[in-house]
C-alpha atoms as a PDB file:
ATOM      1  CA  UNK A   1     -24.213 -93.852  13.133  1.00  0.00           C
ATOM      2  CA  UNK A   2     -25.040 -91.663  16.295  1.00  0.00           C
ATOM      3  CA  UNK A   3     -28.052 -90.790  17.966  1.00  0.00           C
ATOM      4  CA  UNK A   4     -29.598 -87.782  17.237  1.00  0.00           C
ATOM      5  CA  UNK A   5     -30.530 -85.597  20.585  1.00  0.00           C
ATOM      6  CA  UNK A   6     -33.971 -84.564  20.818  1.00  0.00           C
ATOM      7  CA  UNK A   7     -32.555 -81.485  23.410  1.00  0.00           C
ATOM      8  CA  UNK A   8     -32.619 -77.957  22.704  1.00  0.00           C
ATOM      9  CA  UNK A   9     -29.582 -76.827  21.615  1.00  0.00           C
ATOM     10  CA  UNK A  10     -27.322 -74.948  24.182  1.00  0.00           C
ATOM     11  CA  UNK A  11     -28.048 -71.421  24.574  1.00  0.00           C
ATOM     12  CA  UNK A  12     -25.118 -69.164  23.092  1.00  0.00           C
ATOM     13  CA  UNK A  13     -22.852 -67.021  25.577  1.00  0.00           C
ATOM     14  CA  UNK A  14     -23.143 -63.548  24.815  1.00  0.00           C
ATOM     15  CA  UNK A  15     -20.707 -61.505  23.626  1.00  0.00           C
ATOM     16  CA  UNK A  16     -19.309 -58.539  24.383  1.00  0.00           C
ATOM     17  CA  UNK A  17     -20.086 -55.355  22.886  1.00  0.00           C
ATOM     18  CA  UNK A  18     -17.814 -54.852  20.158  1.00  0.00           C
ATOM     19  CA  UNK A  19     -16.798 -51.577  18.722  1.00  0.00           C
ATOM     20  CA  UNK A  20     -15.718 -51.223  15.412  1.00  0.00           C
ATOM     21  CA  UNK A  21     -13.583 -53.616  13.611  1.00  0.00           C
ATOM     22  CA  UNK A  22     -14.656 -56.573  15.793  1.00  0.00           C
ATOM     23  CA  UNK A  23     -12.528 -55.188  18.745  1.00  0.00           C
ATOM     24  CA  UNK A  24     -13.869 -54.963  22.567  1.00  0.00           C
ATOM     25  CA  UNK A  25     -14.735 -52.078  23.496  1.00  0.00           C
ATOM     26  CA  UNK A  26     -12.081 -50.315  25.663  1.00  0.00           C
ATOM     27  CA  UNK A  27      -9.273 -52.537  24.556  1.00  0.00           C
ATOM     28  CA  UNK A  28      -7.342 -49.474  22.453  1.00  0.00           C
ATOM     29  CA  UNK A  29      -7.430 -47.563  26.363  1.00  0.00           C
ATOM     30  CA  UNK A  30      -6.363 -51.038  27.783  1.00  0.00           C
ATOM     31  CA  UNK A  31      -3.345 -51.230  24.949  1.00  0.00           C
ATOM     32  CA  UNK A  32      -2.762 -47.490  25.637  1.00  0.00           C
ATOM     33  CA  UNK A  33      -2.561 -47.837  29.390  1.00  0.00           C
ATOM     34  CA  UNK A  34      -0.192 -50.661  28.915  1.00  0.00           C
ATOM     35  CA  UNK A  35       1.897 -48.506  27.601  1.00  0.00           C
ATOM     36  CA  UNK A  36       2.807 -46.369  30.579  1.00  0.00           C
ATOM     37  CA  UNK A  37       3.682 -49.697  32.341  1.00  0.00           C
ATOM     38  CA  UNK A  38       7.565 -51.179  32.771  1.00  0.00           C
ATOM     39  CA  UNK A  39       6.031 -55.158  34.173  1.00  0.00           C
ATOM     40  CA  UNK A  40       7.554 -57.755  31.916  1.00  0.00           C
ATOM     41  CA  UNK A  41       4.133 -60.076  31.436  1.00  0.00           C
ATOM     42  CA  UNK A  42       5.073 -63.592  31.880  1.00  0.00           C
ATOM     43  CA  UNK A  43       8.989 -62.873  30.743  1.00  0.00           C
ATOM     44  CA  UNK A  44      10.100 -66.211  30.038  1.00  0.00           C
ATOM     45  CA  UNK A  45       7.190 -67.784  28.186  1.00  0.00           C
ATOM     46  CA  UNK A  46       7.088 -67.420  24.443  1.00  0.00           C
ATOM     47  CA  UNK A  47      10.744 -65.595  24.643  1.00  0.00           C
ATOM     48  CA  UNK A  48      11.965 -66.671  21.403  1.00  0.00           C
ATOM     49  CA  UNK A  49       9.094 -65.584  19.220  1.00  0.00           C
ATOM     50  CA  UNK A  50       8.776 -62.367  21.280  1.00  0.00           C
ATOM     51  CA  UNK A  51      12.130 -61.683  20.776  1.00  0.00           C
ATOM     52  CA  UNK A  52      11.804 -62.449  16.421  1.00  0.00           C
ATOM     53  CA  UNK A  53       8.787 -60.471  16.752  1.00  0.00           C
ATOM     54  CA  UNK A  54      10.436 -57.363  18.483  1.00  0.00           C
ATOM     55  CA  UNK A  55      13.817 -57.380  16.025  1.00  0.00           C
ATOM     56  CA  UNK A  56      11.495 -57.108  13.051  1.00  0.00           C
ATOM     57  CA  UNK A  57       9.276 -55.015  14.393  1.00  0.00           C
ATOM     58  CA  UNK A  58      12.870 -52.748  14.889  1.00  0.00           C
ATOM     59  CA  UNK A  59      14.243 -53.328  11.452  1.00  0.00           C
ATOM     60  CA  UNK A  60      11.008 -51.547  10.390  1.00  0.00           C
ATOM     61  CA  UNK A  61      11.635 -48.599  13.173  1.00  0.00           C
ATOM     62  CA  UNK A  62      15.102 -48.151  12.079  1.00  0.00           C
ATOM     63  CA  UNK A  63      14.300 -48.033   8.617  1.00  0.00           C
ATOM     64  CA  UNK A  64      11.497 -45.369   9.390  1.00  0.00           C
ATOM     65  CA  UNK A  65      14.046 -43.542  11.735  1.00  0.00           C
ATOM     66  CA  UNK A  66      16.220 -43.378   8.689  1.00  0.00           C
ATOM     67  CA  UNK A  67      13.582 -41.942   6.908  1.00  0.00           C
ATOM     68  CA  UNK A  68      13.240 -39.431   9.294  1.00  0.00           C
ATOM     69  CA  UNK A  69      17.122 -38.651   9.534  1.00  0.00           C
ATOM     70  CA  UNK A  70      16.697 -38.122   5.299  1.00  0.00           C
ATOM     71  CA  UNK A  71      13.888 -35.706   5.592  1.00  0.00           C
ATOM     72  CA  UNK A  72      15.700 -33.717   8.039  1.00  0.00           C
ATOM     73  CA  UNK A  73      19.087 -33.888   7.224  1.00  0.00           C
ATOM     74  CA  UNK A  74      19.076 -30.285   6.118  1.00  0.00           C
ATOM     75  CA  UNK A  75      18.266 -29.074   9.835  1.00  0.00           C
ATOM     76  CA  UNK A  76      20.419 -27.997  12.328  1.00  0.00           C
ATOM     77  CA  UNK A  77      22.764 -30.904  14.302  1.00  0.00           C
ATOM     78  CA  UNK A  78      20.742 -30.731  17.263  1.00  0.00           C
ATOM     79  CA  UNK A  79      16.996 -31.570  15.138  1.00  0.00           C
ATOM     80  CA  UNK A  80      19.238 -33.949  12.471  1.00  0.00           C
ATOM     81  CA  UNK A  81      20.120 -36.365  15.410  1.00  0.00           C
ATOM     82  CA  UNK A  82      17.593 -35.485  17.939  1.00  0.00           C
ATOM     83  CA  UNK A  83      14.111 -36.395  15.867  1.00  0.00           C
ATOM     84  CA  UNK A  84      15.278 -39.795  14.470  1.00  0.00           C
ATOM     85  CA  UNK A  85      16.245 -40.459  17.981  1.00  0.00           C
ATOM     86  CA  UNK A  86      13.786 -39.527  19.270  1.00  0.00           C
ATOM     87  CA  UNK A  87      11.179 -41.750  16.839  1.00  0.00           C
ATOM     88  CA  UNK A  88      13.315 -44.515  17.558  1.00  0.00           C
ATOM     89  CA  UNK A  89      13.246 -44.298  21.118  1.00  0.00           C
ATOM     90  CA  UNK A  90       9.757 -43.809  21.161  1.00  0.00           C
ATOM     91  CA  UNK A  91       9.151 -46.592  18.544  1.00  0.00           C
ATOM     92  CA  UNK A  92      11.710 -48.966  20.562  1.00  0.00           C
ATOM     93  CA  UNK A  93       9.344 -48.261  24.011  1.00  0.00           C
ATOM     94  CA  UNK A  94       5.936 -49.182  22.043  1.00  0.00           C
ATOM     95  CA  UNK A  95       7.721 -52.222  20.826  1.00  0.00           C
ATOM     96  CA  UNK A  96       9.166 -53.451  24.247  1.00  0.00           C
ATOM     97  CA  UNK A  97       5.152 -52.896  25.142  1.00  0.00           C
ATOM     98  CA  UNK A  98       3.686 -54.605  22.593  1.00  0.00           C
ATOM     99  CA  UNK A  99       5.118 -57.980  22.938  1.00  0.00           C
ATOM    100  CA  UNK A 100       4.435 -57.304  26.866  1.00  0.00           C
ATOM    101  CA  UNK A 101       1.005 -56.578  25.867  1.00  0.00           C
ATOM    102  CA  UNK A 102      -0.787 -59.670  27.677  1.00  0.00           C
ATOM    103  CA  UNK A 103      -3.543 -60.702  24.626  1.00  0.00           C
ATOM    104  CA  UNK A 104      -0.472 -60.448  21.903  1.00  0.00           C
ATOM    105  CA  UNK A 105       1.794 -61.972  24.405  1.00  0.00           C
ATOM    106  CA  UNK A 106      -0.475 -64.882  25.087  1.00  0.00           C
ATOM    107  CA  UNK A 107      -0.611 -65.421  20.817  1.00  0.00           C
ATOM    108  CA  UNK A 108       3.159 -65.541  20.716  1.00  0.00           C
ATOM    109  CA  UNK A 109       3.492 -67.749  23.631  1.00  0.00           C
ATOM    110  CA  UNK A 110       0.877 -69.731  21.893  1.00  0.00           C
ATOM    111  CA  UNK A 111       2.591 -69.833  18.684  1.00  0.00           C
ATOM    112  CA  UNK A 112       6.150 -70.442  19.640  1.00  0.00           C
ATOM    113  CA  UNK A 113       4.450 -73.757  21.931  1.00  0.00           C
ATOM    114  CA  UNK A 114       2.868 -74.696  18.255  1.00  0.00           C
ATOM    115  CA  UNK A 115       6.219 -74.540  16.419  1.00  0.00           C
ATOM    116  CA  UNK A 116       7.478 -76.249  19.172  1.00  0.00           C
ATOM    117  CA  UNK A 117       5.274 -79.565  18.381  1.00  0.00           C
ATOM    118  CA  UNK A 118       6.305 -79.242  14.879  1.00  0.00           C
ATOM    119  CA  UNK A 119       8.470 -82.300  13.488  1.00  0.00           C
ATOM    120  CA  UNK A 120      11.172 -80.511  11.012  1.00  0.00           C
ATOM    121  CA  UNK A 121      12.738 -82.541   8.796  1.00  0.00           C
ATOM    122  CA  UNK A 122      16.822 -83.046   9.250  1.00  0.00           C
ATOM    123  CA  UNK A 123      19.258 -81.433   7.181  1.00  0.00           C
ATOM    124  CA  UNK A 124      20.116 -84.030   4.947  1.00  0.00           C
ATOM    125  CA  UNK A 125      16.626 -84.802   4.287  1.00  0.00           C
ATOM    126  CA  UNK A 126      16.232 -81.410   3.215  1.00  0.00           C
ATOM    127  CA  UNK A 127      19.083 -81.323   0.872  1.00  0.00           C
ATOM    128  CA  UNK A 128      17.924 -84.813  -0.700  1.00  0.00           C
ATOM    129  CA  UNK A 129      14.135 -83.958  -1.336  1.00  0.00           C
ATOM    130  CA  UNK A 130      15.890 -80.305  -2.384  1.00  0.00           C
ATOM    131  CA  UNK A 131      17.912 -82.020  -5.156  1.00  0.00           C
ATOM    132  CA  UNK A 132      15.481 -84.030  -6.210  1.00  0.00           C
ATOM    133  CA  UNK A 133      12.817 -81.308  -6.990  1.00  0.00           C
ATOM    134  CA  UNK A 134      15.557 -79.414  -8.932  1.00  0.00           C
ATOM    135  CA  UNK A 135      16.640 -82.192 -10.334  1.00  0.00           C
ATOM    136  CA  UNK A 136      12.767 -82.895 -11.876  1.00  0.00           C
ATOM    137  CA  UNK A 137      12.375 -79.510 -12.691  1.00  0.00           C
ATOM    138  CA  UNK A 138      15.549 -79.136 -14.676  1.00  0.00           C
ATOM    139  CA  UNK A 139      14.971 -82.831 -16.666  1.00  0.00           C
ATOM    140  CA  UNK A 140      11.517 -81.521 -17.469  1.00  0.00           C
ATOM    141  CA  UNK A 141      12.287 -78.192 -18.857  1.00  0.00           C
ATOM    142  CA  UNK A 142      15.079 -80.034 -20.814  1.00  0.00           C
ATOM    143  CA  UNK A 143      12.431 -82.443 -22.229  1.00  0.00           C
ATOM    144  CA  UNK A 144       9.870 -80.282 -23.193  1.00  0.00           C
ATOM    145  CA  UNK A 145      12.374 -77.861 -24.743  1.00  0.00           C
ATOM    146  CA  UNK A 146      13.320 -80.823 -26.943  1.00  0.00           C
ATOM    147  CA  UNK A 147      10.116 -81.610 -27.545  1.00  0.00           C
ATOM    148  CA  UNK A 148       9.299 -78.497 -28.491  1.00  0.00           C
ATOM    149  CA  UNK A 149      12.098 -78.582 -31.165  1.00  0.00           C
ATOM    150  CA  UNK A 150      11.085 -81.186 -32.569  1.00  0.00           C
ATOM    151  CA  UNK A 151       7.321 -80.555 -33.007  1.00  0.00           C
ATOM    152  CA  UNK A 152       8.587 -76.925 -34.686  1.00  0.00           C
ATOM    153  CA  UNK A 153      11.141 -78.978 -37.146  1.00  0.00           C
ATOM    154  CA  UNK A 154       8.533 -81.017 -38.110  1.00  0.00           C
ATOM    155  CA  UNK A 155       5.357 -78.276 -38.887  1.00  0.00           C
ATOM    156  CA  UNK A 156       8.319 -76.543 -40.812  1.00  0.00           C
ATOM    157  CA  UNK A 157       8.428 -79.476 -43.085  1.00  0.00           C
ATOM    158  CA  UNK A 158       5.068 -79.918 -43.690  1.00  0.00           C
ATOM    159  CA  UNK A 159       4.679 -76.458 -44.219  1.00  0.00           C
ATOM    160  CA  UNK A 160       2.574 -75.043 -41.235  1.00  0.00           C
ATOM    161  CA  UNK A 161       4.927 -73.261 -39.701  1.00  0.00           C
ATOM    162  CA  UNK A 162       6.751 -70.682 -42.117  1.00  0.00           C
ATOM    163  CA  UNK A 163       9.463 -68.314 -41.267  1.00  0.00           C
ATOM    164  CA  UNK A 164      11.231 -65.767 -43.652  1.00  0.00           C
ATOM    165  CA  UNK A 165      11.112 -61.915 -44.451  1.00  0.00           C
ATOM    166  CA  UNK A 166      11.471 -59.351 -41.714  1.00  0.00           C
ATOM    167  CA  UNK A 167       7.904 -60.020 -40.440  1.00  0.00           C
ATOM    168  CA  UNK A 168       6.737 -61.210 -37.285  1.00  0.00           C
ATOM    169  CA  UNK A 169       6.727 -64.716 -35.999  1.00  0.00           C
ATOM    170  CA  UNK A 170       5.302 -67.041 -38.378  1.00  0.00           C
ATOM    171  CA  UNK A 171       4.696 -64.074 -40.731  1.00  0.00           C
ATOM    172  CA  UNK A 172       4.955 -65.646 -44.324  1.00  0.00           C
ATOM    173  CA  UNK A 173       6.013 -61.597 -46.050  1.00  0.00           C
END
């Protein structure tokens, strides 16, 4: 058992104002300014989960490109091409500056380090423990189905369970 301190308890830091949504104020014109700049922040930290990050990030801007290339694919060659390129150039530029953005950089540096300490299990571990979940799973359906059978064989014989006629389940018409 510890002591209990008879201190006052530390004051609290303050925080920043925050603007709506919890966010600091000025961090949208911070994100927005970081978007007319071409510095790679910290390039070869966190390079594997930035690059995950940015490839599906860009299988969602191709797929709204496409989009884009079906709404307008009644237009002249020149808009047809020209505005899904266009959206996906401009979506591939706020990607490259998103995982350059320093606070989401930081979390994805952060994250791939965490990953990084985790202890994965080996292939052949995951195959055994694999088999034998589906191996449980399949025994038990197979056991309660029989079970199952045999409780319904034996209400039929007693007479609970009665089926006939062209009514429903258990209908007795």
């Amino acid at each position: 058992m510890g002591k209990v301190k008879d201190e006052k308890a530390a004051a609290k830091p303050k925080s920043r104002e925050n603007g709506p949504g919890g966010l600091r104020r000025g961090a949208l014109v911070q994100f927005l300014l970081n978007m007319g700049k071409a510095d790679l922040y910290l390039p070869l930290q966190g390079w594997y989960a930035r690059l995950y990050t940015a490839i599906g990030l860009g299988v969602i801007a191709a797929a709204g490109a496409q989009r884009v290339f079906e709404v307008v694919k009644e237009s002249e060659p020149l808009l047809r091409f020209g505005i899904p390129a266009a959206v996906a150039g401009i979506m591939a530029w706020i990607i490259f500056r998103l995982v350059h953005y320093p606070p989401f950089a930081e979390f994805l540096i952060a994250t791939e380090a965490e990953m990084n300490k985790v202890s994965w299990t080996s292939k052949a571990d995951l195959i055994r423990a694999t088999s034998v979940v589906l191996s449980t799973v399949v025994l038990m359906a197979l056991f309660l189905f029989f079970v199952d059978r045999l409780w319904t064989f034996i209400l039929e014989r007693i007479g609970v369970l009665q089926f006939g006629g062209s009514g429903g389940f258990g209908s007795t018409a």
